[in-house]
N, C-alpha and C. Protein backbone atom coordinates (compact mmCIF):
# COMPACT_ATOMS: atom_id res chain seq x y z
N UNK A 1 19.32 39.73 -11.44
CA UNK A 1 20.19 38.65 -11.04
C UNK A 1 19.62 37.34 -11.54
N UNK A 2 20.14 36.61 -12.29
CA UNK A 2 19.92 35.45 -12.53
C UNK A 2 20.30 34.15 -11.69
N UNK A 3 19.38 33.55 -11.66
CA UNK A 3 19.97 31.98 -10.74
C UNK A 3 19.58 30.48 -11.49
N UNK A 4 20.12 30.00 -11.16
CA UNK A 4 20.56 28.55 -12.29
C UNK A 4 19.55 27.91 -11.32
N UNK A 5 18.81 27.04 -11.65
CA UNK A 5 17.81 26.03 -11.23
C UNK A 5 18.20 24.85 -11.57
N UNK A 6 19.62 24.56 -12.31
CA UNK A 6 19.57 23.29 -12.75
C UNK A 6 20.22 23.80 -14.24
N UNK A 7 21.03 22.12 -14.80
CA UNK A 7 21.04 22.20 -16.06
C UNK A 7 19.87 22.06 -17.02
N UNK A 8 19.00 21.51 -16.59
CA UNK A 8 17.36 21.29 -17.19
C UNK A 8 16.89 22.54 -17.81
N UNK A 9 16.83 23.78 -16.74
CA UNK A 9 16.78 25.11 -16.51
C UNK A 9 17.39 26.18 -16.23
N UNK A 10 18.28 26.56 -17.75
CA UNK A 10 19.33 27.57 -17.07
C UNK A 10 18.75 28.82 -16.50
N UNK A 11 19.53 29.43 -15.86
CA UNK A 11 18.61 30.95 -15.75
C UNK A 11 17.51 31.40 -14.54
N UNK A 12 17.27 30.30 -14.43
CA UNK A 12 16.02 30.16 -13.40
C UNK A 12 14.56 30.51 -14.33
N UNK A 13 14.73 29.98 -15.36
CA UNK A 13 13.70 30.30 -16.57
C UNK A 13 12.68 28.50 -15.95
N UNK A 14 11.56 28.85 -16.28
CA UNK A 14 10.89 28.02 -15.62
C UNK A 14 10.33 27.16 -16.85
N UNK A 15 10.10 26.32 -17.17
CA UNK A 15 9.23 25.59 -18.52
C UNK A 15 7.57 26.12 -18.34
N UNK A 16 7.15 25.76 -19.48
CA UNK A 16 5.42 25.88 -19.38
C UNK A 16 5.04 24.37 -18.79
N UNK A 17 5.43 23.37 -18.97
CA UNK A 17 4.82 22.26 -18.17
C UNK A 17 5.05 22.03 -17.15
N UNK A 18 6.29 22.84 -16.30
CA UNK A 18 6.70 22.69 -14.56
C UNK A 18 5.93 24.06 -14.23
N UNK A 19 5.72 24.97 -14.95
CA UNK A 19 4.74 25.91 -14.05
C UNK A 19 3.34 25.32 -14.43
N UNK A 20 2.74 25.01 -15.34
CA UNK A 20 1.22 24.36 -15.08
C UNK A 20 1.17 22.99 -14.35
N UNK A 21 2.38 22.31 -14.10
CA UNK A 21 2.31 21.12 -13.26
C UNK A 21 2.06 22.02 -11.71
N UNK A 22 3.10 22.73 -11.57
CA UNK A 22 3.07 23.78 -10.24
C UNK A 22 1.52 24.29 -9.96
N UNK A 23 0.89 25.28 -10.69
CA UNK A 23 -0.24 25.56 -10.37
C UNK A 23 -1.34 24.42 -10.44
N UNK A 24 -1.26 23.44 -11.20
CA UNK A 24 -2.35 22.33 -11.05
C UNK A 24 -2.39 21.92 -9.90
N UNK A 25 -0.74 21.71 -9.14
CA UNK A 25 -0.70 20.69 -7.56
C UNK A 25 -1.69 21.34 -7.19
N UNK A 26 -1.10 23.15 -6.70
CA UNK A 26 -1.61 24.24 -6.02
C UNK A 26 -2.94 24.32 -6.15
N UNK A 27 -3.53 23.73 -7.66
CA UNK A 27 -5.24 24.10 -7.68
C UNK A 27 -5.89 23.03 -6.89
N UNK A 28 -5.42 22.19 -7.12
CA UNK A 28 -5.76 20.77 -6.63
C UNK A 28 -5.67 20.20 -4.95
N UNK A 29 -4.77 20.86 -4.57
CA UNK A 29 -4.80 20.95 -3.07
C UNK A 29 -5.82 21.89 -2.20
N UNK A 30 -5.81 23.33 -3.35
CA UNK A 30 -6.75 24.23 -3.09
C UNK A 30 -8.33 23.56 -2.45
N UNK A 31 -8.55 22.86 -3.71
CA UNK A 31 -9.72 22.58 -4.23
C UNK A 31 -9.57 21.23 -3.11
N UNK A 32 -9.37 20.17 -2.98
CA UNK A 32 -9.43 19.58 -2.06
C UNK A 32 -9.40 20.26 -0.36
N UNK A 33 -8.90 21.11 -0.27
CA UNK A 33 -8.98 21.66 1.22
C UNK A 33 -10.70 22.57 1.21
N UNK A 34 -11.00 22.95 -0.02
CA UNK A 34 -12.25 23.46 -0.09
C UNK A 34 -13.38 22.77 0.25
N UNK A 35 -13.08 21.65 -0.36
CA UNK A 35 -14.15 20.50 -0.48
C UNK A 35 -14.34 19.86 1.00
N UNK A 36 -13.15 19.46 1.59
CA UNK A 36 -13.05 19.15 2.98
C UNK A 36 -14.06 19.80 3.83
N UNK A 37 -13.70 21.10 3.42
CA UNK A 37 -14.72 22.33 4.17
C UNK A 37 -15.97 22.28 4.16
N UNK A 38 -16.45 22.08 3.17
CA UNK A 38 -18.09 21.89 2.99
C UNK A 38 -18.52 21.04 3.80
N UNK A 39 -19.23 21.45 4.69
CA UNK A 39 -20.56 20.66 5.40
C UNK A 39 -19.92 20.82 6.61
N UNK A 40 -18.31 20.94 6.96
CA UNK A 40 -18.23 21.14 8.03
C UNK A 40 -18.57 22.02 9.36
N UNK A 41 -18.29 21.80 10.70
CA UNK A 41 -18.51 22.83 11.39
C UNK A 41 -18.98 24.45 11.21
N UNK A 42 -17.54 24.33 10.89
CA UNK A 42 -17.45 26.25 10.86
C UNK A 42 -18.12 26.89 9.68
N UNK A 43 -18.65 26.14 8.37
CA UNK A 43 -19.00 26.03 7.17
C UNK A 43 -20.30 26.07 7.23
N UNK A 44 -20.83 25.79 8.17
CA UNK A 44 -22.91 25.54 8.74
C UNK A 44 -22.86 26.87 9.32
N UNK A 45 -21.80 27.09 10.93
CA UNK A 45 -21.85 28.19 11.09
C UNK A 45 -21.80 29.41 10.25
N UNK A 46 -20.91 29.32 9.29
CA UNK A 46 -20.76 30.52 8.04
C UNK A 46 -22.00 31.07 7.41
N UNK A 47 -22.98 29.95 7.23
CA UNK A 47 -23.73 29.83 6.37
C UNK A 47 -25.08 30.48 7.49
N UNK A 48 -24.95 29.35 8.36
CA UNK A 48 -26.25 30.51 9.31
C UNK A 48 -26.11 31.57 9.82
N UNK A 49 -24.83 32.18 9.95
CA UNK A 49 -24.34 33.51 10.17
C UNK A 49 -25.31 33.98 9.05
N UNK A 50 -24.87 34.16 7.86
CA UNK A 50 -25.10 35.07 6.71
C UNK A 50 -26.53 34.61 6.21
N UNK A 51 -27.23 33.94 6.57
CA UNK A 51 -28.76 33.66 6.18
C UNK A 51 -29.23 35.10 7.02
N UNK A 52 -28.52 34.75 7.94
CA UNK A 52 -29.45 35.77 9.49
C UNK A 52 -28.83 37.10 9.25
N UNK A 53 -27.86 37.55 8.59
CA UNK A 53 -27.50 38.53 8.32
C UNK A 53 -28.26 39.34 7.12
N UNK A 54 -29.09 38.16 6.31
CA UNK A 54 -29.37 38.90 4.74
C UNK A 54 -31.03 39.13 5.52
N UNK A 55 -31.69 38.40 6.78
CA UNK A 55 -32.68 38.89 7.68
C UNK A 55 -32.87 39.87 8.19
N UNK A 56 -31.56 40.18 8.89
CA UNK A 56 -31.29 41.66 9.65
C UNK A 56 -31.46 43.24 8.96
N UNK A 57 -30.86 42.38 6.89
CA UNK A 57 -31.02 43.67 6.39
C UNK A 57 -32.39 44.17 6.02
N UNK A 58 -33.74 43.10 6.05
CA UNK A 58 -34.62 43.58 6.13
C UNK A 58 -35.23 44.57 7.32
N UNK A 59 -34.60 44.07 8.50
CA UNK A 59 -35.18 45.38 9.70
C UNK A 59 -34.25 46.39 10.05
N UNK A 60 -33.05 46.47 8.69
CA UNK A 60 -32.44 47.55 8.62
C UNK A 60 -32.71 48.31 8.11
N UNK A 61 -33.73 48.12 7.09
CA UNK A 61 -34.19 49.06 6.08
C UNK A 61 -34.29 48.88 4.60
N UNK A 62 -32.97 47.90 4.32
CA UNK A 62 -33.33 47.93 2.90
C UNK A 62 -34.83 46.98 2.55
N UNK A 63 -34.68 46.89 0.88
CA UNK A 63 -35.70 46.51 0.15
C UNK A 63 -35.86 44.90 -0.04
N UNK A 64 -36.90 44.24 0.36
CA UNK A 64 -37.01 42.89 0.42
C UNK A 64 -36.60 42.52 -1.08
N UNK A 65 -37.11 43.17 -1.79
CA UNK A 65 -36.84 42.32 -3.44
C UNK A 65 -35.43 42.64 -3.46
N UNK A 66 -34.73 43.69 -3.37
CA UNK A 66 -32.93 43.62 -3.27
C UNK A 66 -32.51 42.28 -2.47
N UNK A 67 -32.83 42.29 -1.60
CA UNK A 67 -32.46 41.09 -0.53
C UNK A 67 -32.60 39.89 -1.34
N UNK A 68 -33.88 39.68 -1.60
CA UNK A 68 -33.99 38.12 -1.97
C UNK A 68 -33.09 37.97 -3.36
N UNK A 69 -33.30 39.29 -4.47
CA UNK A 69 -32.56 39.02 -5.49
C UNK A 69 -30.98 38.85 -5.15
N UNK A 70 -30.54 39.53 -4.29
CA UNK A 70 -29.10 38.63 -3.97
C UNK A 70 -29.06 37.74 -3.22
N UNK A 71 -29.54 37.60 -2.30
CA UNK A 71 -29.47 35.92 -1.60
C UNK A 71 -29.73 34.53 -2.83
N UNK A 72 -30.70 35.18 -3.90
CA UNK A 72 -30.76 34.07 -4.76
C UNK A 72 -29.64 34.27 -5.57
N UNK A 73 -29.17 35.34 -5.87
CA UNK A 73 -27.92 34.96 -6.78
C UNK A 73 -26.89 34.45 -5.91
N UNK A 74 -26.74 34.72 -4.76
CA UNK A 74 -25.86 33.69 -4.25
C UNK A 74 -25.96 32.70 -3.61
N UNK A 75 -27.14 32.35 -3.64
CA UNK A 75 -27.24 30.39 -3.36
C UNK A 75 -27.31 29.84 -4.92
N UNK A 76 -27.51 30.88 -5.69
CA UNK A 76 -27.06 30.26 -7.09
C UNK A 76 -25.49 30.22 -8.04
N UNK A 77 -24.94 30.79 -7.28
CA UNK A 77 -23.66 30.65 -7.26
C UNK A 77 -23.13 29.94 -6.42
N UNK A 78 -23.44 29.90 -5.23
CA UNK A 78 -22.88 28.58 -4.46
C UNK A 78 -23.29 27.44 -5.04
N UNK A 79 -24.90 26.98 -5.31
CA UNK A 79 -24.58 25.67 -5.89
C UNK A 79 -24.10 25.37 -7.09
N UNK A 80 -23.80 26.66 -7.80
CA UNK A 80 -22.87 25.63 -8.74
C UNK A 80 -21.66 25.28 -8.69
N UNK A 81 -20.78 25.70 -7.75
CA UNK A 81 -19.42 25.60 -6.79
C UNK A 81 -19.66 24.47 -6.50
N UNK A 82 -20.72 23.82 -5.77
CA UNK A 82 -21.19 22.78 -4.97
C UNK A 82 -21.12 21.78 -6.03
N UNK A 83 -22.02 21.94 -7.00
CA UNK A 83 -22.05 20.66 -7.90
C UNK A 83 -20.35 20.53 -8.98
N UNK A 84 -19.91 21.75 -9.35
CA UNK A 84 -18.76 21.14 -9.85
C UNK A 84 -17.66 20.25 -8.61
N UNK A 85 -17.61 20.80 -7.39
CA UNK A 85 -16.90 20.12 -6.33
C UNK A 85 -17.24 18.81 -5.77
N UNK A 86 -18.47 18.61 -6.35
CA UNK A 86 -19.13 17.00 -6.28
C UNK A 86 -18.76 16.44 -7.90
N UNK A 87 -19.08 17.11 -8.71
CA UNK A 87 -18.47 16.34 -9.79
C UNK A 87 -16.65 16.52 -9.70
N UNK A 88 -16.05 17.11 -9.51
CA UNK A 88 -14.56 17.06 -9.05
C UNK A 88 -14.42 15.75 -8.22
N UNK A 89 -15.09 15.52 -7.24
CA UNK A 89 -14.71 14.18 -6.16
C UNK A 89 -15.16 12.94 -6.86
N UNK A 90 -16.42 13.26 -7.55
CA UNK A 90 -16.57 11.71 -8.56
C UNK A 90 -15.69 11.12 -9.39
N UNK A 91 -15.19 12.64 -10.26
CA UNK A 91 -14.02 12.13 -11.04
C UNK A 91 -12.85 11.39 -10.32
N UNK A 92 -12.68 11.88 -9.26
CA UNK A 92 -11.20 11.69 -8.16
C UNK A 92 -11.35 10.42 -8.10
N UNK A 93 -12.63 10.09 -7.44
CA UNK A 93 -12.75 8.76 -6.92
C UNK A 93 -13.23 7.76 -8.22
N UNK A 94 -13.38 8.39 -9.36
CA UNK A 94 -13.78 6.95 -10.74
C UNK A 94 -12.21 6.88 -10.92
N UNK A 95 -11.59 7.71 -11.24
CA UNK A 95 -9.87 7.54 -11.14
C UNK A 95 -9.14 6.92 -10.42
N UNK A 96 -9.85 6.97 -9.06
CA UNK A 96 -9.09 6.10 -8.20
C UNK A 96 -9.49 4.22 -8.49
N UNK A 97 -11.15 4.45 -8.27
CA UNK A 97 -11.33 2.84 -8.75
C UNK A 97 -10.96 2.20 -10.10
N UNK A 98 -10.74 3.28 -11.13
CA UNK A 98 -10.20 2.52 -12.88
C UNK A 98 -8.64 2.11 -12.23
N UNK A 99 -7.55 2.86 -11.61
CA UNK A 99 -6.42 2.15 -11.30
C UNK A 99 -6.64 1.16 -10.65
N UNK A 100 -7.70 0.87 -9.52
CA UNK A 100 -7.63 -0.21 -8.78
C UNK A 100 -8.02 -1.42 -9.92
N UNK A 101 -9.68 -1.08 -10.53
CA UNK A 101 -9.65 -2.19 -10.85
C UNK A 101 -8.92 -2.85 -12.17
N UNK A 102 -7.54 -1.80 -12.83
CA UNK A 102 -6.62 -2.06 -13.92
C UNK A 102 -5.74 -3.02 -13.03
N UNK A 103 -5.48 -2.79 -12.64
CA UNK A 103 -4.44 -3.36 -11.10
C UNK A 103 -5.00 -4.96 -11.14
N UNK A 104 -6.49 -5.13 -10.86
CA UNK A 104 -7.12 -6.48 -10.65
C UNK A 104 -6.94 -7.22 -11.91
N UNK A 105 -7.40 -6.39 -13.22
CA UNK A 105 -7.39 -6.96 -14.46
C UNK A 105 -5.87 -7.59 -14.73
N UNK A 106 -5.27 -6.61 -14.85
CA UNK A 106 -3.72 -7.25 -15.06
C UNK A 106 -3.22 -8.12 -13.77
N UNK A 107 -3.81 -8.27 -13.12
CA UNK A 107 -3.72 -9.44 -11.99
C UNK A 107 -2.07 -9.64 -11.55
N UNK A 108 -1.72 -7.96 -10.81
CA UNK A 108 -0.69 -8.06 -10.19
C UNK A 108 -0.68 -7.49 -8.93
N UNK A 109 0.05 -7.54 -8.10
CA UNK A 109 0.01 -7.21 -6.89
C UNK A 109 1.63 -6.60 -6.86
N UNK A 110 1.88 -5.48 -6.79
CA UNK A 110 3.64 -4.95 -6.92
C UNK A 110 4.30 -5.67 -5.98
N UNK A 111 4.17 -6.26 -4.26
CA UNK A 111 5.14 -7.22 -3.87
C UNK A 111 5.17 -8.53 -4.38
N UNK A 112 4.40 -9.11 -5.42
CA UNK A 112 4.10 -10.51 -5.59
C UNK A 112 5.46 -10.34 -7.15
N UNK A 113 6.07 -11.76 -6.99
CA UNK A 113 6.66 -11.76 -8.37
C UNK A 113 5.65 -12.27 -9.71
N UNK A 114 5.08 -13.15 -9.14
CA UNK A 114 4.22 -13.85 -10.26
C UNK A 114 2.93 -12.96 -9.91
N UNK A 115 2.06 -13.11 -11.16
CA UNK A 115 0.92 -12.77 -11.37
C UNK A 115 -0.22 -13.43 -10.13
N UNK A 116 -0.99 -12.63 -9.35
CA UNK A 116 -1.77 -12.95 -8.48
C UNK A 116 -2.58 -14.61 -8.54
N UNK A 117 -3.14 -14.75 -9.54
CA UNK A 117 -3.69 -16.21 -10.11
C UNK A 117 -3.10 -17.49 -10.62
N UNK A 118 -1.54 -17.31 -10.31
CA UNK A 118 -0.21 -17.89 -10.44
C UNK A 118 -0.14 -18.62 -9.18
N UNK A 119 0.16 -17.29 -8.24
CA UNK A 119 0.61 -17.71 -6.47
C UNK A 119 -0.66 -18.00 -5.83
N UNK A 120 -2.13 -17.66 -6.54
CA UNK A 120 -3.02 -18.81 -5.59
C UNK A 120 -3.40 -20.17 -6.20
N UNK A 121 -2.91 -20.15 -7.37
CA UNK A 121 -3.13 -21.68 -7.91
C UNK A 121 -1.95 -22.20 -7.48
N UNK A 122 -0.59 -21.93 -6.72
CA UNK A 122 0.22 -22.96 -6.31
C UNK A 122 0.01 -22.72 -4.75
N UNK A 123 -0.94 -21.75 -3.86
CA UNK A 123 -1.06 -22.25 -2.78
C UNK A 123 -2.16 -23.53 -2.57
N UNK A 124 -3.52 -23.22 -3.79
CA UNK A 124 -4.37 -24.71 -3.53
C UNK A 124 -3.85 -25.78 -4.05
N UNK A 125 -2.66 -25.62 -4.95
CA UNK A 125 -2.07 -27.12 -5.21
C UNK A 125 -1.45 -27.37 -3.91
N UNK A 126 -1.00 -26.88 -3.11
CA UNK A 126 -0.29 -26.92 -1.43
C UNK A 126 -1.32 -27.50 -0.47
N UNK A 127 -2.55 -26.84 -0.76
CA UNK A 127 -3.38 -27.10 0.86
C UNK A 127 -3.78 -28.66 0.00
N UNK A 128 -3.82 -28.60 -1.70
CA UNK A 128 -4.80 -30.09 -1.69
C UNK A 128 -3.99 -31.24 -1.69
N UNK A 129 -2.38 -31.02 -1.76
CA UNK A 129 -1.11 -32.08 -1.79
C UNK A 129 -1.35 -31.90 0.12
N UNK A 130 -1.61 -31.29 1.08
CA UNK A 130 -1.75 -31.52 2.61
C UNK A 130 -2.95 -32.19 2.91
N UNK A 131 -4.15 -31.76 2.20
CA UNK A 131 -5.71 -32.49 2.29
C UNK A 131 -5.49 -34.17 2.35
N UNK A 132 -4.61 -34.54 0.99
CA UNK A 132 -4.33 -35.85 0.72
C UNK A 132 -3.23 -36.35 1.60
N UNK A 133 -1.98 -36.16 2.05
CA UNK A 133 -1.26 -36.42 3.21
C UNK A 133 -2.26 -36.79 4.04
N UNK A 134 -2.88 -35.61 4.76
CA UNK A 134 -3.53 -35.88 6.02
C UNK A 134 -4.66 -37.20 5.86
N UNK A 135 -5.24 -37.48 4.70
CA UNK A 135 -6.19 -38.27 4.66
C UNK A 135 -5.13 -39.54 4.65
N UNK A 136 -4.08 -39.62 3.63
CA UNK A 136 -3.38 -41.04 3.66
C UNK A 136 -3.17 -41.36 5.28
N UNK A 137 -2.58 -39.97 6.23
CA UNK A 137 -2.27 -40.50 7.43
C UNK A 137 -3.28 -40.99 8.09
N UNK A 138 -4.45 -40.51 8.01
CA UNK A 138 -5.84 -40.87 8.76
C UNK A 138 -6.13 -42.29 8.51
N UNK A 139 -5.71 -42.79 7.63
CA UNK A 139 -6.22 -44.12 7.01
C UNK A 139 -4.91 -45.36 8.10
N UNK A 140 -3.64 -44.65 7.29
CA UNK A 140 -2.91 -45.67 7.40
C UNK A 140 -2.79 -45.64 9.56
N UNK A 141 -3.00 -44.30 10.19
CA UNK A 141 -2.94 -44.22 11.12
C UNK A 141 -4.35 -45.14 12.32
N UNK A 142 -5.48 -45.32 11.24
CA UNK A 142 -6.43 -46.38 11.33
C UNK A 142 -6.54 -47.83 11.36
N UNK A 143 -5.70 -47.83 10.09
CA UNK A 143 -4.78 -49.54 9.99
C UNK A 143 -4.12 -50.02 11.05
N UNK A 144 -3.53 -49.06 11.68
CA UNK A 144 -2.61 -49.53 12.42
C UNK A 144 -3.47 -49.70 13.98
N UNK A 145 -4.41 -48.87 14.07
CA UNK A 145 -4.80 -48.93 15.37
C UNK A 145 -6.10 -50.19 15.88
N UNK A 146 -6.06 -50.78 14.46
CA UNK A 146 -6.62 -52.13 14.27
C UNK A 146 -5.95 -53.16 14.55
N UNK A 147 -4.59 -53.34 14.16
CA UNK A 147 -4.14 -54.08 14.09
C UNK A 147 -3.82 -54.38 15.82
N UNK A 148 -3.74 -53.50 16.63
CA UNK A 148 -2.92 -53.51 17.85
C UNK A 148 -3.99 -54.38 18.55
């Protein structure tokens, strides 16, 4: 049975760039809910569970060098999970600060119409056209309280 997805997509035939857009979200959410995980609660517990478990198999019987040779292959496989998921969040977050600080460079703000360095050079032309008011009034409001 065929089903129409659209004129974009007859057929329900999917493109190669809406299914790798699809699985990227999916990796990417993945991978962020993973990352979340690390260090947390249940994630310490996991971890001291199975330290004490690869202990137990020594007074179960097996062979200490079996033991340690897999416990080291898998704290050596975990950290390298670990370090690409720390280099994954660096990238996230240098990505996040290059938009911010493109944002500063081009010196816009999306509710502002004019350019950010536009609308604060006509608010200090404002406070220094009030600076001078207030001083003329101070003066002339001085004059006068002489005169009385």
């Amino acid at each position: 049975m065929r089903v129409s997805l659209g004129t974009a997509r007859p057929y329900g035939i999917l493109s190669h760039a809406c299914l790798h857009d699809c699985v990227s979200d999916y990796l990417d959410k993945f991978a962020d809910h993973v990352s979340d995980g690390i260090g947390s609660n249940l994630s310490i517990l996991i971890h001291t569970i199975a330290f004490l478990a690869f202990a137990w198999l020594y007074y179960l019987g097996v062979d200490a060098t079996q033991i340690l040779l897999i416990l080291t292959t898998l704290v050596s496989i975990e950290a390298i999970y670990l370090s690409v998921m720390i280099q994954r969040s660096v990238n996230k977050q240098t990505h996040k600060m290059d938009r911010m600080i493109n944002s500063i460079r081009l010196n816009t703000v999306p509710h502002l119409k004019e350019p950010l360095d536009v609308v604060v050079g006509e608010i200090k032309t404002e406070v220094d056209d009030l600076e001078t008011r207030i001083k003329r009034m101070d003066k002339t409001g001085a004059k006068k309280g002489r005169r009385k």
